[in-house]
C-alpha atoms as a PDB file:
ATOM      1  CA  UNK A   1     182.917  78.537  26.575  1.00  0.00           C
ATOM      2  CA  UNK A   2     185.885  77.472  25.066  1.00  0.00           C
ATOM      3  CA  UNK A   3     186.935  74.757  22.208  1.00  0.00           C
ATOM      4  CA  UNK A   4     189.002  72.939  25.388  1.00  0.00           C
ATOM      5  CA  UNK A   5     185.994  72.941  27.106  1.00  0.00           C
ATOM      6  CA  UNK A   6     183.247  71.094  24.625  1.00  0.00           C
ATOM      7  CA  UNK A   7     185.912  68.554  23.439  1.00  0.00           C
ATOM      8  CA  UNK A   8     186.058  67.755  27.639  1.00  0.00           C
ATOM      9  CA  UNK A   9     182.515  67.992  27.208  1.00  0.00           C
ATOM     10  CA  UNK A  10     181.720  65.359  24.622  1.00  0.00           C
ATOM     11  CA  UNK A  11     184.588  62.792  26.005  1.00  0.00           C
ATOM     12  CA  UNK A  12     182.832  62.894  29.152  1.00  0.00           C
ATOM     13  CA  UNK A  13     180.014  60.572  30.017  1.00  0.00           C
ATOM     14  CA  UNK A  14     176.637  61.912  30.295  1.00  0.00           C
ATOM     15  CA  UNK A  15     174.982  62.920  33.142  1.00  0.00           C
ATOM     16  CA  UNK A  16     171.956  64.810  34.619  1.00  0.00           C
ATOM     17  CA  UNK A  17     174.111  67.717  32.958  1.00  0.00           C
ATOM     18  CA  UNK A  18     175.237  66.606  29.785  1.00  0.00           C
ATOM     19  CA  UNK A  19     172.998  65.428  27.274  1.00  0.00           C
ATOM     20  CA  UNK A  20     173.922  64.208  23.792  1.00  0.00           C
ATOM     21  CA  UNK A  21     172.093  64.027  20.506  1.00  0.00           C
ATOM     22  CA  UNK A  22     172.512  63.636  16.898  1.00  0.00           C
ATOM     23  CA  UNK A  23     168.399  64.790  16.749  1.00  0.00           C
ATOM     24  CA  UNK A  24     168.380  67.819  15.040  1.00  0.00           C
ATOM     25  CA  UNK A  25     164.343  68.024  15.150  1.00  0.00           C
ATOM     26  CA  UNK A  26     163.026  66.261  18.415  1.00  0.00           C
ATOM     27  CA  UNK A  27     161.938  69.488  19.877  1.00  0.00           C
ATOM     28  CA  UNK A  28     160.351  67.352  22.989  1.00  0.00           C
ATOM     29  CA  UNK A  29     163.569  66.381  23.809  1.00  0.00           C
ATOM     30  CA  UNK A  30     165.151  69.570  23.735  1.00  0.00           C
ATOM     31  CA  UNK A  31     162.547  70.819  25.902  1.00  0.00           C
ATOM     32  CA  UNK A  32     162.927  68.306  28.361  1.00  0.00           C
ATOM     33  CA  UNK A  33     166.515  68.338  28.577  1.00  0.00           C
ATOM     34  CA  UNK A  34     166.713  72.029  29.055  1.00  0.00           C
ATOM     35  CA  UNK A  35     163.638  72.225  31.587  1.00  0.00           C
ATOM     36  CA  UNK A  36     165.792  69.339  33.634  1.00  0.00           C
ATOM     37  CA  UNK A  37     168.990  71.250  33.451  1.00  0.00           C
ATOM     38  CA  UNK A  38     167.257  74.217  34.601  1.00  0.00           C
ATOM     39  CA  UNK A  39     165.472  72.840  37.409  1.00  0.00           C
ATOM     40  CA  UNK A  40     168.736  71.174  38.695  1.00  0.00           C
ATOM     41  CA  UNK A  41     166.712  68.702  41.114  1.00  0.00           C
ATOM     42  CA  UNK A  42     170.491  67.227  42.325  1.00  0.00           C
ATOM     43  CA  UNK A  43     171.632  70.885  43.057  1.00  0.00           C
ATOM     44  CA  UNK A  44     174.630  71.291  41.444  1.00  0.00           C
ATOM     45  CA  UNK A  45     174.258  74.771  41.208  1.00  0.00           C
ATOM     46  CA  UNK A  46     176.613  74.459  37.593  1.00  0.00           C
ATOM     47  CA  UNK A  47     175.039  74.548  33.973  1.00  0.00           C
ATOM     48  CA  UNK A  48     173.582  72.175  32.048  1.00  0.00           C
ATOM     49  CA  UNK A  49     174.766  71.369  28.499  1.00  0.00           C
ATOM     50  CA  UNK A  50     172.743  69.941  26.027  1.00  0.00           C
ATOM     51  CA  UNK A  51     174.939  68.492  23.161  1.00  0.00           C
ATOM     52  CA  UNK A  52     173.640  68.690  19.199  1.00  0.00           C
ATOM     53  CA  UNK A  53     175.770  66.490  16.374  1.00  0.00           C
ATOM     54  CA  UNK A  54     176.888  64.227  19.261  1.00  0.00           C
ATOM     55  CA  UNK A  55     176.713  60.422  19.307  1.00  0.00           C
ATOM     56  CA  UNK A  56     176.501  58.407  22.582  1.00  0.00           C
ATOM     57  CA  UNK A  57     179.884  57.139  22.539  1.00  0.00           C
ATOM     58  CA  UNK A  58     181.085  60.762  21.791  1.00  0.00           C
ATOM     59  CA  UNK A  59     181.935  60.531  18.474  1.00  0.00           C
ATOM     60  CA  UNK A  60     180.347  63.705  16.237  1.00  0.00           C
ATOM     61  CA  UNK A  61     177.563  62.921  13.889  1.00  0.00           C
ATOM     62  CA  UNK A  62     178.973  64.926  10.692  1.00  0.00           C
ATOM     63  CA  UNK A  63     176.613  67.547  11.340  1.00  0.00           C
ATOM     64  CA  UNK A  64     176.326  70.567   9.995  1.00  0.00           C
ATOM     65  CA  UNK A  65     175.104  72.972  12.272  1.00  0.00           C
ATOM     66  CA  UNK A  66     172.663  76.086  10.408  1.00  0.00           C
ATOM     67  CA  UNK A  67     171.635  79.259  11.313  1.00  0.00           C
ATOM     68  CA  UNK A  68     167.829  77.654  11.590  1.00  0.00           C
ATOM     69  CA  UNK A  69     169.255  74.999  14.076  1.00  0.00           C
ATOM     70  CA  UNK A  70     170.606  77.448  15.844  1.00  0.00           C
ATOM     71  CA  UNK A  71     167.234  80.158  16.233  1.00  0.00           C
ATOM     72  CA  UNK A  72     165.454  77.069  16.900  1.00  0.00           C
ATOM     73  CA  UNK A  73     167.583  76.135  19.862  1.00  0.00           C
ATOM     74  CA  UNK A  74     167.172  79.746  21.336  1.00  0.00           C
ATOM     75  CA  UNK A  75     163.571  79.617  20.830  1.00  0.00           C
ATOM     76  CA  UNK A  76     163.165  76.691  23.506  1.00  0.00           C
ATOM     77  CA  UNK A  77     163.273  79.690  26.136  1.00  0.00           C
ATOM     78  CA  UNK A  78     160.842  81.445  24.665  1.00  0.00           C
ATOM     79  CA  UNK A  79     158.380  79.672  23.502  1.00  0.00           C
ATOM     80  CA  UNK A  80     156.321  79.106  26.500  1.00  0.00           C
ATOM     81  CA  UNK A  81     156.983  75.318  26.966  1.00  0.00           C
ATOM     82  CA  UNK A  82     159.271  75.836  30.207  1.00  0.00           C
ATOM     83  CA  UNK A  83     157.843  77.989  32.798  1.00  0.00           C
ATOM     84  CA  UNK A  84     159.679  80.166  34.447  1.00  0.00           C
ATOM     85  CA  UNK A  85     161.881  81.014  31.067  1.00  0.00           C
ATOM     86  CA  UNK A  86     165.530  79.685  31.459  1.00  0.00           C
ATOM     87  CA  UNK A  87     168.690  81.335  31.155  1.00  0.00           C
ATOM     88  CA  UNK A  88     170.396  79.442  27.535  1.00  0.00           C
ATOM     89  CA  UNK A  89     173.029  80.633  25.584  1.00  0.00           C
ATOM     90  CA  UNK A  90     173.352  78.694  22.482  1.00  0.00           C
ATOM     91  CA  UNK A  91     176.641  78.187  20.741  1.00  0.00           C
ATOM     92  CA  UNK A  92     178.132  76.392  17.388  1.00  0.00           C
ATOM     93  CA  UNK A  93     181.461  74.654  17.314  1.00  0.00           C
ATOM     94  CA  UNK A  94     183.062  73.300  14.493  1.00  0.00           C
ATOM     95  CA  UNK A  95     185.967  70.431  14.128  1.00  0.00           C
ATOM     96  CA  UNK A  96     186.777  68.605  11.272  1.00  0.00           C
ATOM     97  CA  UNK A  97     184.398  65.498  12.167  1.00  0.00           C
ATOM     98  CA  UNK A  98     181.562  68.255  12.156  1.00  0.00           C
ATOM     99  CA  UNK A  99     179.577  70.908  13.789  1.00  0.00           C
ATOM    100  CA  UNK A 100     178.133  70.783  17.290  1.00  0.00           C
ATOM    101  CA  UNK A 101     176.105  72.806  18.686  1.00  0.00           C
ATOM    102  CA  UNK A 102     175.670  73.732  22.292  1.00  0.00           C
ATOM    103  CA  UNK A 103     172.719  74.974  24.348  1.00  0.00           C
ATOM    104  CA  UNK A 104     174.047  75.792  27.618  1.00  0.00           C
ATOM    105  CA  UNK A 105     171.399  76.400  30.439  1.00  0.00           C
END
């Protein structure tokens, strides 16, 4: 994934594949978002991006995206909470307005 590709990301609207948050704790969330894009119920046979240090209107939070953030982000496959295990990959981004990071499933 590119830079040209999450700045199209966050100017789009969301979607039942793009999901934006400035939560950098709401581990239910995460879950749910990733277990949605994963089951991809409307078939669109693309990924699913869940979007961390993103407002609603697309702005960036200011965040500052750690390595913790980022190990906690992985560990939504793992941990047992969405059966069958997805496929994530789980990036970090950073513009001048802040960090963003990027679980892509």
């Amino acid at each position: 994934m590119t830079i040209e590709e999450i700045k199209k990301l966050i100017q789009s609207d969301e979607s039942d594949r793009i999901e934006r948050t400035i939560s950098i704790n709401n581990t239910d969330k995460f879950s749910e978002a990733v277990c949605a894009f994963a089951n991809d119920m409307p078939h669109h046979r693309k990924p699913g991006y869940l979007l961390i240090g993103v407002k609603d209107d697309g702005t960036l939070s200011g965040l500052k995206v750690t390595d913790k953030l980022l190990k906690n982000m992985g560990s939504l496959r793992s941990e047992g909470n969405i059966l069958p295990p997805p496929v994530i990959k789980v990036q970090k981004f950073t513009f001048k307005d802040g960090d963003v990071a990027v679980v892509e499933v």
